[in-house]
C-alpha atoms as a PDB file:
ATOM      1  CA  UNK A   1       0.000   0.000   0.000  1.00  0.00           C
ATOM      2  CA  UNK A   2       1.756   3.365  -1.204  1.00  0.00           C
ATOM      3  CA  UNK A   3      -0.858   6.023  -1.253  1.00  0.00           C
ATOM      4  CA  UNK A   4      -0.592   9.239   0.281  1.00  0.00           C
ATOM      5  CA  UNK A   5      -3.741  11.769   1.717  1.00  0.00           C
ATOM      6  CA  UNK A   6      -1.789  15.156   1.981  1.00  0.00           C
ATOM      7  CA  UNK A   7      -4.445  17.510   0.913  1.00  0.00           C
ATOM      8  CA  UNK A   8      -7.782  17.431   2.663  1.00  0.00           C
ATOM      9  CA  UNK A   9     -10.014  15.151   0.318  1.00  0.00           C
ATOM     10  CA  UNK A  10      -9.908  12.962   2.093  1.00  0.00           C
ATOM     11  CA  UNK A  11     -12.679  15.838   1.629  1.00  0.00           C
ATOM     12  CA  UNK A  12     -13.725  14.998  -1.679  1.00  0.00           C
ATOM     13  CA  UNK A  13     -14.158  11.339  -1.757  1.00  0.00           C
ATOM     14  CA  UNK A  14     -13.520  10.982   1.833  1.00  0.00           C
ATOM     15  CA  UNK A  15     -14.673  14.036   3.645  1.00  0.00           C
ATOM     16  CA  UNK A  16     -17.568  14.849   1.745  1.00  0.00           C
ATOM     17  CA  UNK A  17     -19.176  12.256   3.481  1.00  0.00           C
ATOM     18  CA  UNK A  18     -19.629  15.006   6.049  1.00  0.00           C
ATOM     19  CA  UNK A  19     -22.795  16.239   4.418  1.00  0.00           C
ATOM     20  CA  UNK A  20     -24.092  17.431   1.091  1.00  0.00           C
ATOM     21  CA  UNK A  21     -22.734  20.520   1.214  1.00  0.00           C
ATOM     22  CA  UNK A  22     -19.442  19.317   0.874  1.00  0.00           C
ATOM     23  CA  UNK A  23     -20.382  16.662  -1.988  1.00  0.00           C
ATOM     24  CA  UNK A  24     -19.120  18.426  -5.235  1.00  0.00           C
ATOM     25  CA  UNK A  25     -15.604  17.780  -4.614  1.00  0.00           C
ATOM     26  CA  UNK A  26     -12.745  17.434  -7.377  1.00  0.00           C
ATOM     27  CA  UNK A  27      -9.741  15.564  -7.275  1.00  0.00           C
ATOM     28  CA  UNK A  28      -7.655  16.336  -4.006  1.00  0.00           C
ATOM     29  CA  UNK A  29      -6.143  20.395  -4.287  1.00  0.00           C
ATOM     30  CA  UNK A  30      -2.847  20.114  -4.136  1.00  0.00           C
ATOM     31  CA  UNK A  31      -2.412  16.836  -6.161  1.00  0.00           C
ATOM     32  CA  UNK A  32      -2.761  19.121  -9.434  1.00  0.00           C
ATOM     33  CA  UNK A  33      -4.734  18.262 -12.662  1.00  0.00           C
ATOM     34  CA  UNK A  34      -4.204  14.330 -13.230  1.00  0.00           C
ATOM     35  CA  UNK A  35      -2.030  12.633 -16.315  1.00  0.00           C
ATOM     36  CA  UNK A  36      -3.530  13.564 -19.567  1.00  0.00           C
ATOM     37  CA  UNK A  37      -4.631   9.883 -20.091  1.00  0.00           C
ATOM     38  CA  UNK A  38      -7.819   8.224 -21.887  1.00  0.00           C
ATOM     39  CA  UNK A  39     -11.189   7.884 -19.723  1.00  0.00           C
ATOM     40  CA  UNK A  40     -11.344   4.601 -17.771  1.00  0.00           C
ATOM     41  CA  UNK A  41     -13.580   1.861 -18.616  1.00  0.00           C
ATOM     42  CA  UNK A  42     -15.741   3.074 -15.280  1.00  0.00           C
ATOM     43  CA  UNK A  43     -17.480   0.835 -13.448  1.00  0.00           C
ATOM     44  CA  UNK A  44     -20.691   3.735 -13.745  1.00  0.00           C
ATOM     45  CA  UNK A  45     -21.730   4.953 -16.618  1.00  0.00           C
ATOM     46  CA  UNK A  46     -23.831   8.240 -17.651  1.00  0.00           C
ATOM     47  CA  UNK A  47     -26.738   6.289 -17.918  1.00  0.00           C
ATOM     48  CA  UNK A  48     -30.139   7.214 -15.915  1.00  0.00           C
ATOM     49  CA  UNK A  49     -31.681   4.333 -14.126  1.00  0.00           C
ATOM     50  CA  UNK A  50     -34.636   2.825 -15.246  1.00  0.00           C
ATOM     51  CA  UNK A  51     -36.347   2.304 -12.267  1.00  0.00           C
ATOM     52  CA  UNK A  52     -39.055   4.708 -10.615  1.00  0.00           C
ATOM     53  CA  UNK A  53     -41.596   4.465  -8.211  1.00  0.00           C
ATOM     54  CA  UNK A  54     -45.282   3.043  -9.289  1.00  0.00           C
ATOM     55  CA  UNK A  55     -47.398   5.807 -10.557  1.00  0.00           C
ATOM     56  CA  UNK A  56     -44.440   8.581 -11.106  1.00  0.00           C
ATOM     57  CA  UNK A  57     -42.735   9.238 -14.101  1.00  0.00           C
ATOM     58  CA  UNK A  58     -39.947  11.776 -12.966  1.00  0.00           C
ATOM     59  CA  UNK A  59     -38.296  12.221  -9.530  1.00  0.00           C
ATOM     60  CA  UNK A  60     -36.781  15.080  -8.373  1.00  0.00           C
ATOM     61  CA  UNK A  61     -33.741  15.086  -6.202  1.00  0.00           C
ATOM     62  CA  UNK A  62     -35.605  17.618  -3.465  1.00  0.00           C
ATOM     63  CA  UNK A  63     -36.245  15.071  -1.260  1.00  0.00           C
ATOM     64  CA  UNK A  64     -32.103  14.871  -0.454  1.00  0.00           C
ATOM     65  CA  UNK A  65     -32.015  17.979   0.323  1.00  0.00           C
ATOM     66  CA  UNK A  66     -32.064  18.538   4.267  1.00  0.00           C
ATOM     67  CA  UNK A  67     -31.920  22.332   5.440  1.00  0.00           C
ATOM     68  CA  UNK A  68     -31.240  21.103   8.943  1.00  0.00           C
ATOM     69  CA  UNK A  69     -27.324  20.780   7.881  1.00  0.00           C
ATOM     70  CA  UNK A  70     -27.091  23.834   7.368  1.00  0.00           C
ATOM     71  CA  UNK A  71     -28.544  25.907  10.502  1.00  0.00           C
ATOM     72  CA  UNK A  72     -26.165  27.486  12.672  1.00  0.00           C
ATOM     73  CA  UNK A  73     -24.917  25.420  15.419  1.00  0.00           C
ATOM     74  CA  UNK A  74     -26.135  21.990  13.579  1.00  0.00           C
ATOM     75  CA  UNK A  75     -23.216  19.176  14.170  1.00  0.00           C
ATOM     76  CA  UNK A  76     -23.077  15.994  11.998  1.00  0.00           C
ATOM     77  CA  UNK A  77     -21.202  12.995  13.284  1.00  0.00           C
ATOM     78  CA  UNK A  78     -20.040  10.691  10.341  1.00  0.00           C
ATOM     79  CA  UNK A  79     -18.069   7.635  10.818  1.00  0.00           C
ATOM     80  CA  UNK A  80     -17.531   6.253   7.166  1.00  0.00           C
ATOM     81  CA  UNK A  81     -15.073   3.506   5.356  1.00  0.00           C
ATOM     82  CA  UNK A  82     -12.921   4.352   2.628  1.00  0.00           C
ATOM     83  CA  UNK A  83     -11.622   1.185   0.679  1.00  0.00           C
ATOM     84  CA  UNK A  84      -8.670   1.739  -2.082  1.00  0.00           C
ATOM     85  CA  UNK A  85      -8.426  -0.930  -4.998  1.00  0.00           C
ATOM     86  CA  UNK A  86      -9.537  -3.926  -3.714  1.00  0.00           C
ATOM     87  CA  UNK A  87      -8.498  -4.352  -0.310  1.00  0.00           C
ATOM     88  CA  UNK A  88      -6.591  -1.127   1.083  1.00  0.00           C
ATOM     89  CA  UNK A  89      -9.103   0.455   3.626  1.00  0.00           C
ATOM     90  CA  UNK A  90      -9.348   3.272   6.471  1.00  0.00           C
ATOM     91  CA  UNK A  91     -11.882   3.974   9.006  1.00  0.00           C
ATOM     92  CA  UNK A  92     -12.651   8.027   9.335  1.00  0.00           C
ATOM     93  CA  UNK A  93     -14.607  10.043  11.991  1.00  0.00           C
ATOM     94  CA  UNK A  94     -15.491  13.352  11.267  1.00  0.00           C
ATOM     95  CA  UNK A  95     -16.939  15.999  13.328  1.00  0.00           C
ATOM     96  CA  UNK A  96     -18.880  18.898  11.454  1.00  0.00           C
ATOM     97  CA  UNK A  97     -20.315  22.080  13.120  1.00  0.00           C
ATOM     98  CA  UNK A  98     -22.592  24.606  11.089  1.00  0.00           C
ATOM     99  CA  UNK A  99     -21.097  28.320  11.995  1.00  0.00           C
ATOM    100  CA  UNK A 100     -22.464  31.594  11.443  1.00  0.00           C
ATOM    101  CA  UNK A 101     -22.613  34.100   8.753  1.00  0.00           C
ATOM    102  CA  UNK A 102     -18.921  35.793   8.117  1.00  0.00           C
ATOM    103  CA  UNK A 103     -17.777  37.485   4.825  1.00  0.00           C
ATOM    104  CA  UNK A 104     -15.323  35.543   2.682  1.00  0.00           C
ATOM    105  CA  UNK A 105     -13.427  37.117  -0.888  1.00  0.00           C
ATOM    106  CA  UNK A 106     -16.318  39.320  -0.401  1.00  0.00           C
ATOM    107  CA  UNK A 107     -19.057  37.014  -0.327  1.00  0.00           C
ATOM    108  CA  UNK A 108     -21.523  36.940   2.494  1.00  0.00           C
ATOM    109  CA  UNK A 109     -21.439  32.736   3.265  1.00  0.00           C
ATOM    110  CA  UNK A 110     -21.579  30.278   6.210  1.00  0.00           C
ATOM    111  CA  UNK A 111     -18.683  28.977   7.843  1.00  0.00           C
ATOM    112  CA  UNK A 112     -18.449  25.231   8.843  1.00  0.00           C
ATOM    113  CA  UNK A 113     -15.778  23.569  10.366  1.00  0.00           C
ATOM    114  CA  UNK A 114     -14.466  19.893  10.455  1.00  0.00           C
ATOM    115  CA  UNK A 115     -12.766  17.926  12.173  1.00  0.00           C
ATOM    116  CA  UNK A 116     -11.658  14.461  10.653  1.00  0.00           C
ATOM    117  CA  UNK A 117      -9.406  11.576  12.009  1.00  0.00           C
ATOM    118  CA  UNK A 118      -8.305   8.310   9.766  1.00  0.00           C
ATOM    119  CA  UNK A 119      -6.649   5.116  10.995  1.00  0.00           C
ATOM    120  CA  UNK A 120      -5.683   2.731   8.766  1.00  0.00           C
ATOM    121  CA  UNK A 121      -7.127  -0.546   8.690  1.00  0.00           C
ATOM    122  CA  UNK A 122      -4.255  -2.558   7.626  1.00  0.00           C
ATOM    123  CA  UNK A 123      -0.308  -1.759   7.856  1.00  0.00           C
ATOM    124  CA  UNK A 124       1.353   1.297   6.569  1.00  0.00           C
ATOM    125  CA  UNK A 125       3.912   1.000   3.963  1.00  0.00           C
ATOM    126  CA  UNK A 126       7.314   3.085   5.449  1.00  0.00           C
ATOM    127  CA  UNK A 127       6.616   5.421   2.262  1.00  0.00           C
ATOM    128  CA  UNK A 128       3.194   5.370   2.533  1.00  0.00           C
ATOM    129  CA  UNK A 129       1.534   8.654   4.513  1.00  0.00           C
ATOM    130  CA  UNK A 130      -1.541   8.099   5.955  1.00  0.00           C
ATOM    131  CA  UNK A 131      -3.508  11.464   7.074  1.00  0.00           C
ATOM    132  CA  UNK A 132      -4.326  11.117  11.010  1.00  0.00           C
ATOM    133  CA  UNK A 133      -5.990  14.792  11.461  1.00  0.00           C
ATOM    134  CA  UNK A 134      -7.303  17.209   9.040  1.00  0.00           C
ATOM    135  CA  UNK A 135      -9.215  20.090  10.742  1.00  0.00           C
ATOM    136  CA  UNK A 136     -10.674  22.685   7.749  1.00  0.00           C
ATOM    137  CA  UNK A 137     -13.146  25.287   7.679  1.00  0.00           C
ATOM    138  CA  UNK A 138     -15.286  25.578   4.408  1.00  0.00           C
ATOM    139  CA  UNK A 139     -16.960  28.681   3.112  1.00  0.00           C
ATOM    140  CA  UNK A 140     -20.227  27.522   1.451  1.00  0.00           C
ATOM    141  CA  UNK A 141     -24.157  29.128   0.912  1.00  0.00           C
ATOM    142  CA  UNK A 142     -27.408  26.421   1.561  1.00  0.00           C
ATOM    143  CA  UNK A 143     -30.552  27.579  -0.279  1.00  0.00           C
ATOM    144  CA  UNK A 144     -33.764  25.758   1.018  1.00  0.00           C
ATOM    145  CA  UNK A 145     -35.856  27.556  -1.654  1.00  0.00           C
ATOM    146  CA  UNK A 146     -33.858  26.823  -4.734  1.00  0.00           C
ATOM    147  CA  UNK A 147     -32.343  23.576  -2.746  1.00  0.00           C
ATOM    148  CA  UNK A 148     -28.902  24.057  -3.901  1.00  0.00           C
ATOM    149  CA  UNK A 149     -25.159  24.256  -2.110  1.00  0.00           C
ATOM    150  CA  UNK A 150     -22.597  26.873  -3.229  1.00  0.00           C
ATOM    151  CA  UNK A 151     -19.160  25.787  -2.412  1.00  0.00           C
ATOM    152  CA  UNK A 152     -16.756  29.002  -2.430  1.00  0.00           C
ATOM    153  CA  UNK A 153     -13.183  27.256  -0.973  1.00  0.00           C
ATOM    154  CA  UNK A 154     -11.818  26.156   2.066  1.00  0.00           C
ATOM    155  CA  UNK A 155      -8.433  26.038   4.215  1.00  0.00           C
ATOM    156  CA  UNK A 156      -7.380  22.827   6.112  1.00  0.00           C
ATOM    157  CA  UNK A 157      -4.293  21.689   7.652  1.00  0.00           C
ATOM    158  CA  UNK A 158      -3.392  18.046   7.659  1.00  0.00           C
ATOM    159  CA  UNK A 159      -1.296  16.425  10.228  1.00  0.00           C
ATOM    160  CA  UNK A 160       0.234  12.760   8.775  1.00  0.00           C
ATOM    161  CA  UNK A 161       0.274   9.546  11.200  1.00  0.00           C
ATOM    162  CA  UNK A 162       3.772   9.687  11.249  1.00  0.00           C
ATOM    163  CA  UNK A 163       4.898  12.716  13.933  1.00  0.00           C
ATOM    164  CA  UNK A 164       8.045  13.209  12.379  1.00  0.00           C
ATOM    165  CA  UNK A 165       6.649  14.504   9.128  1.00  0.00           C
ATOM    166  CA  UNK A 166       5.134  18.254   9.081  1.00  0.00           C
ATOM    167  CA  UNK A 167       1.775  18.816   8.526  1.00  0.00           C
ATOM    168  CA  UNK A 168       0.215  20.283   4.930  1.00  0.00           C
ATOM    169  CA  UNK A 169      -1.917  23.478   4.723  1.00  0.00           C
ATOM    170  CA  UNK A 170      -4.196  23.884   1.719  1.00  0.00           C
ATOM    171  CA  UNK A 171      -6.230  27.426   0.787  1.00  0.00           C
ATOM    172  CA  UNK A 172      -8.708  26.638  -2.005  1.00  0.00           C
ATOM    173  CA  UNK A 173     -10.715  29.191  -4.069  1.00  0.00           C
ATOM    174  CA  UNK A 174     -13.730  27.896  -6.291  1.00  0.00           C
ATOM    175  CA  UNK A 175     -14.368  31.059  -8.479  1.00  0.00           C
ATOM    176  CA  UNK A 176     -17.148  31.909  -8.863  1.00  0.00           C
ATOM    177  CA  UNK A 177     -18.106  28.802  -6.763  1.00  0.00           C
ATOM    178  CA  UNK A 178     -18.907  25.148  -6.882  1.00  0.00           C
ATOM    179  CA  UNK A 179     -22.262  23.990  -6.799  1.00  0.00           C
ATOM    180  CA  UNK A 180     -24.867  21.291  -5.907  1.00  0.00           C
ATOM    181  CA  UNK A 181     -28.510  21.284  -7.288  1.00  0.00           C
ATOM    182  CA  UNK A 182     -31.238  19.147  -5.887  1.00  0.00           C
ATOM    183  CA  UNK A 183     -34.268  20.466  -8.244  1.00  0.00           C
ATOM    184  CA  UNK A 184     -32.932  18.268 -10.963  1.00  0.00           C
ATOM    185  CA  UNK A 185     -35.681  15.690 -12.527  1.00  0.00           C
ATOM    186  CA  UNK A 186     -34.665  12.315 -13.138  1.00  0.00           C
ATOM    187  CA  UNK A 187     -32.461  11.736 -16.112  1.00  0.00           C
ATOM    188  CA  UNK A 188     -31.508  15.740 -16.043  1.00  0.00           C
ATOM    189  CA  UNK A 189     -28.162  17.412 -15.343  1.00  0.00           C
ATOM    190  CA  UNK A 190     -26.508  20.502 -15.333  1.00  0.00           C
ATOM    191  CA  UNK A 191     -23.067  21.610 -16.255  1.00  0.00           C
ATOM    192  CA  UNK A 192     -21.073  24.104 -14.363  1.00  0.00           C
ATOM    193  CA  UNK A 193     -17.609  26.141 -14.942  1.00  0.00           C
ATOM    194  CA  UNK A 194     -15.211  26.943 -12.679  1.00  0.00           C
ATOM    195  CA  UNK A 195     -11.521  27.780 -11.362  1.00  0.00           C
ATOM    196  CA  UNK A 196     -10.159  25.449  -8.717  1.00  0.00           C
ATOM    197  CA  UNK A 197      -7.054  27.702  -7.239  1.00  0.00           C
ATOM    198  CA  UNK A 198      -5.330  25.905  -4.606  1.00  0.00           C
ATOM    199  CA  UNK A 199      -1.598  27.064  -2.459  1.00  0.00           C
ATOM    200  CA  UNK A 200      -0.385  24.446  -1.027  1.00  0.00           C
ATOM    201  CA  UNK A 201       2.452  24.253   2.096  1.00  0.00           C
ATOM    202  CA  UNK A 202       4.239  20.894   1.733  1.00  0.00           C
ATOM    203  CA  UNK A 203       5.484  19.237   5.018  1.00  0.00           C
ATOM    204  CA  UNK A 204       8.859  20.618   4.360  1.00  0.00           C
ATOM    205  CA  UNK A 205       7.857  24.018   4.116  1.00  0.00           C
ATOM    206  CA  UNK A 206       7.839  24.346   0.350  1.00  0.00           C
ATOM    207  CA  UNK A 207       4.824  26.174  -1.248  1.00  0.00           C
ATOM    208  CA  UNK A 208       3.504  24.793  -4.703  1.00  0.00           C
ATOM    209  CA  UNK A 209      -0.019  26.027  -5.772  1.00  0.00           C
ATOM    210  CA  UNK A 210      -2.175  24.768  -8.635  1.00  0.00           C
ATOM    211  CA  UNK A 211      -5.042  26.821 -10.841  1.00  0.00           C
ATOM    212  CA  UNK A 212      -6.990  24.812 -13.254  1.00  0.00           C
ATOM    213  CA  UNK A 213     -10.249  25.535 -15.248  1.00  0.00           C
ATOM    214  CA  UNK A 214     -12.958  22.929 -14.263  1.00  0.00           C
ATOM    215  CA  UNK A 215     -15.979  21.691 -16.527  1.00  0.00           C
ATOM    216  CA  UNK A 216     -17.780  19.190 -14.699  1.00  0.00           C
ATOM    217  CA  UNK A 217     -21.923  18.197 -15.777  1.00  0.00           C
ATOM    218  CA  UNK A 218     -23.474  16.218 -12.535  1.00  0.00           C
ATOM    219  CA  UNK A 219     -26.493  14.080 -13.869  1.00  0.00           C
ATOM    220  CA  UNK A 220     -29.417  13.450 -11.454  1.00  0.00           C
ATOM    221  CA  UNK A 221     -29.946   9.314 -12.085  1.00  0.00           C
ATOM    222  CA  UNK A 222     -32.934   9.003 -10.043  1.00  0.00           C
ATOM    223  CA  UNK A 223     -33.802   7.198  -6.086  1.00  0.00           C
ATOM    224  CA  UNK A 224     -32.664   3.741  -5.424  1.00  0.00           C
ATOM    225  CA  UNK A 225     -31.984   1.711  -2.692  1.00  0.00           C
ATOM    226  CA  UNK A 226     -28.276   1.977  -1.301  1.00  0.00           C
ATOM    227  CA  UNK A 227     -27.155  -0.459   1.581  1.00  0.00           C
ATOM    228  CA  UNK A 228     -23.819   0.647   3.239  1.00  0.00           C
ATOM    229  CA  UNK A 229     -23.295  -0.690   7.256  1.00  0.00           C
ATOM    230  CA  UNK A 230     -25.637   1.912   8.719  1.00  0.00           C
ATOM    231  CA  UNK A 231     -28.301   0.290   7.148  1.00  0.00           C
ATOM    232  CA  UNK A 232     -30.047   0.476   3.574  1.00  0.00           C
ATOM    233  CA  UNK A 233     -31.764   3.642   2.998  1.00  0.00           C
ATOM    234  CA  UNK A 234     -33.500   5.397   0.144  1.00  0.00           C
ATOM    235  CA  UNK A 235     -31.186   7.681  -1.768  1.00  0.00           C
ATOM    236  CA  UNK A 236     -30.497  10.249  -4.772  1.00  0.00           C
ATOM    237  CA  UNK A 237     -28.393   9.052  -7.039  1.00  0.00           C
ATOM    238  CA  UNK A 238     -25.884  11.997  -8.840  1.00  0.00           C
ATOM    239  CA  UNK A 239     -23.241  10.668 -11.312  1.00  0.00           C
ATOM    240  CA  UNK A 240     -20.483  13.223 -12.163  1.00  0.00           C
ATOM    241  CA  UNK A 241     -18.076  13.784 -14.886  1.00  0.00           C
ATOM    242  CA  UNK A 242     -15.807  16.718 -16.893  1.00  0.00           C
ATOM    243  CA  UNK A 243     -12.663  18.025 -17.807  1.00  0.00           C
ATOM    244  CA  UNK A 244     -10.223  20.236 -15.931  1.00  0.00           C
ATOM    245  CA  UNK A 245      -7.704  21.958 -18.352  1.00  0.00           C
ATOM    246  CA  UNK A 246      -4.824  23.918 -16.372  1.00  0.00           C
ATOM    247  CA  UNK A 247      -4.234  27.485 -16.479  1.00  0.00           C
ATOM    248  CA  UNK A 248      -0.444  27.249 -16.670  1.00  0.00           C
ATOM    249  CA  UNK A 249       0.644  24.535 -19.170  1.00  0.00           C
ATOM    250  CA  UNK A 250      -3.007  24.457 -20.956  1.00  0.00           C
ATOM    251  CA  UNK A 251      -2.642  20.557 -20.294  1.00  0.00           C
ATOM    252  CA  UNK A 252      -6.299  19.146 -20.308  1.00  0.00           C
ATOM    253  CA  UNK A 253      -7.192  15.605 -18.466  1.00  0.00           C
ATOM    254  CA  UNK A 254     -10.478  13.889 -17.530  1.00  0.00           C
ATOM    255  CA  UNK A 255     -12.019  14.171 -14.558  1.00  0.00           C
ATOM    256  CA  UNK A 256     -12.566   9.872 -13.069  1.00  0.00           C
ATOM    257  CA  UNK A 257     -15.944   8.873 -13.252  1.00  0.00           C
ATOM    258  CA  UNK A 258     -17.225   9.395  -9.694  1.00  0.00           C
ATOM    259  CA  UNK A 259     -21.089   8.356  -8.243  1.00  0.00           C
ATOM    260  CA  UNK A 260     -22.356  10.021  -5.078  1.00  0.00           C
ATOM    261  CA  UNK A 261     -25.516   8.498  -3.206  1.00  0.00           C
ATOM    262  CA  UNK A 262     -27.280  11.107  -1.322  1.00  0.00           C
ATOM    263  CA  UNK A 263     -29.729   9.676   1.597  1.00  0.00           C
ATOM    264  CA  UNK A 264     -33.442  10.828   1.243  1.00  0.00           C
ATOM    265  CA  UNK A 265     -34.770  12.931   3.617  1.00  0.00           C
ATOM    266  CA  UNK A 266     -31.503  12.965   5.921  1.00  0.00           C
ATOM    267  CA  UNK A 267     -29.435  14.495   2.808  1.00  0.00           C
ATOM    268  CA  UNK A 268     -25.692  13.092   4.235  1.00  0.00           C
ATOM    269  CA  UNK A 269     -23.354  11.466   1.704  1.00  0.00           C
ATOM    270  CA  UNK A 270     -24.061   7.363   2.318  1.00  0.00           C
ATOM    271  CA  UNK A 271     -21.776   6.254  -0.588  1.00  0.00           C
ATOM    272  CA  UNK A 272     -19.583   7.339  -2.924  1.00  0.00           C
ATOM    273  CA  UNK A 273     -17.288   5.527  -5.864  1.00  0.00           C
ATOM    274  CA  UNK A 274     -14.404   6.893  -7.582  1.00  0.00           C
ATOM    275  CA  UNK A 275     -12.472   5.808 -10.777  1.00  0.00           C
ATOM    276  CA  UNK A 276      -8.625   7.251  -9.766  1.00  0.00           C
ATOM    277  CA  UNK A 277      -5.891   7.179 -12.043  1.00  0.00           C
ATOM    278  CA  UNK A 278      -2.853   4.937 -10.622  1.00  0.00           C
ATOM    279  CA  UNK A 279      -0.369   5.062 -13.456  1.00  0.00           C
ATOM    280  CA  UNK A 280      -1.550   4.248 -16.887  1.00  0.00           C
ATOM    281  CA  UNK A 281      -4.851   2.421 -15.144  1.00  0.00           C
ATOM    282  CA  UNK A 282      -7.387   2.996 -13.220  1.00  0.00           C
ATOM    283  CA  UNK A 283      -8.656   1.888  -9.179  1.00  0.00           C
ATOM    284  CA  UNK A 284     -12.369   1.988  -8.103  1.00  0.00           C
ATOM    285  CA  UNK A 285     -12.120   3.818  -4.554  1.00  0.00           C
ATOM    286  CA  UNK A 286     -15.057   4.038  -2.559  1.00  0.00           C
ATOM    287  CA  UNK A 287     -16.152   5.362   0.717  1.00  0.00           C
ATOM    288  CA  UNK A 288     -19.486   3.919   2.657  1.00  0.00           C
ATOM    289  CA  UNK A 289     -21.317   5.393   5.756  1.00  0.00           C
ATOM    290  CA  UNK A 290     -20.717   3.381   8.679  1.00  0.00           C
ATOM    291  CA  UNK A 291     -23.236   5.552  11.259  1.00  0.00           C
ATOM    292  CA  UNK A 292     -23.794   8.978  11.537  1.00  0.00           C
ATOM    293  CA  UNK A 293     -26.128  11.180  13.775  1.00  0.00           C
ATOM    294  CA  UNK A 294     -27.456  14.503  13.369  1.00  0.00           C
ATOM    295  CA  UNK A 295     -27.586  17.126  16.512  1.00  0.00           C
ATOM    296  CA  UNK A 296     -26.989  13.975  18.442  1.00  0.00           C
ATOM    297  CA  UNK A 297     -29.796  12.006  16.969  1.00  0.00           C
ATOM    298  CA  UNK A 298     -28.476   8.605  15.280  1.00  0.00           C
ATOM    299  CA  UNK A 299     -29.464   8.225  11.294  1.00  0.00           C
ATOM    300  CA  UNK A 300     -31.288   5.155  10.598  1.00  0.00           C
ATOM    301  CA  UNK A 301     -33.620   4.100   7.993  1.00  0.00           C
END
């Protein structure tokens, strides 16, 4: 095992688990735009599922929308699984708290902090780095009318298993922001634009920093049933793809195939499944909910 978690996503695939809001993440800031290689034979595809409730012909994604995350003082308690390849895995808690109102690059947005702590389930490689604490604050607007999330950026600093290696501080900028819409109907998406700028402090001090032009269309695939180990729940199924192309060297890559399972009515992240680019192939990673409550009230089906 020879992966390393030195940027915070852990908040995309991982992370994002903490609730919707978070959900739209890219690759990992900091890990720049991936190898300009071909698009993996993905275990997903962009194809809507066929199967709707008796009696309704379209299904919108409303219903995993919850505006409880995002009311001041609201804290989410996620334990979830992350599973690398086929047998590489790590257990992660994370701790989110709703904050107020504060003004961020100008932009009126809430403020919501997390907390998040990985073992590893099996043995770390010596050149393997395995985050133990990332503790970030994301800037982000919730809109219960238009049920959407706006994702402006967020700063996090990472501090690795190993003590003797120095932690890593990301700053990330979505310009003009990164969004999630829950209005779609079934078989709909949406495309957005975006910049991703991220500055990055390596361990040893160095500074690197990143700025790539994101294209990304999330398609709404309908409500199925999802069981992960907190149970099996009804959920809103988003499948995402794009293209980043970055704003130095003009290089363009493929966003991997990723699939996000939203819960119904309780609107946390109960599954997600990445294809990530190892080399010239391809690994499905995927992260399930292992339990979770909600202002201290355990999620169940």
């Amino acid at each position: 095992m020879n992966y390393k978690f030195s940027s915070p996503l852990l908040i995309a695939l991982i992370a994002s688990a903490c609730l919707a809001a978070c959900g739209g993440g890219d690759l990992p800031p900091g890990s720049g735009s991936p190898a300009a290689i071909p698009a993996p034979a993905s275990t997903v595809s962009l194809t809507p599922s066929p199967e709707l409730p008796p009696g309704q012909t379209a299904i919108d994604a409303s219903s995993c929308f919850n505006p409880a995350l995002y009311v001041e003082g609201a804290s989410i308690a996620i334990t979830t699984k992350a599973t690398f390849g086929a047998t590489d895995t790590v257990q992660i808690k994370t701790d989110t708290t709703m904050g107020g109102s504060v003004t961020y690059l100008g932009i009126q947005v809430k403020q919501l902090t997390e907390v998040q702590t990985s073992m590893p389930d099996a043995p770390v490689s010596a050149s393997g780095q395995i985050t133990k604490t990332t503790v970030a604050t994301r800037y982000l607007t919730a809109d219960a009318t238009a049920k959407n999330t706006r994702d402006y950026g967020f700063s996090s600093k990472s501090t690795p298993l190993d003590p003797s290696v120095g932690a890593t501080v990301v700053d990330t900028t979505y310009t003009p922001f990164m969004e999630t819409r829950y209005a779609l109907q079934f078989g709909r998406s949406f495309q957005q634009t975006f910049t991703d700028d991220s500055k990055i402090t390596n361990p040893d001090g160095t500074k690197t920093s990143s700025a790539k032009s994101v294209v990304k269309t999330i398609l709404y695939a309908g409500i199925e049933d999802v069981k992960v180990a907190a149970g099996t729940f009804k959920a809103c199924k988003f499948q995402e793809s794009g293209t980043t192309s970055d704003l130095t060297t003009s290089t363009q890559s493929v966003i991997p195939m990723k699939t996000i399972w939203y819960g119904v009515k309780n609107g946390l992240i109960l599954k997600s499944m990445m294809d990530t680019p190892v080399g010239k192939s391809y690994r499905t990673d995927t992260v399930e909910l292992q339990s979770a409550s909600i202002n201290g009230v355990v999620v169940k089906p």
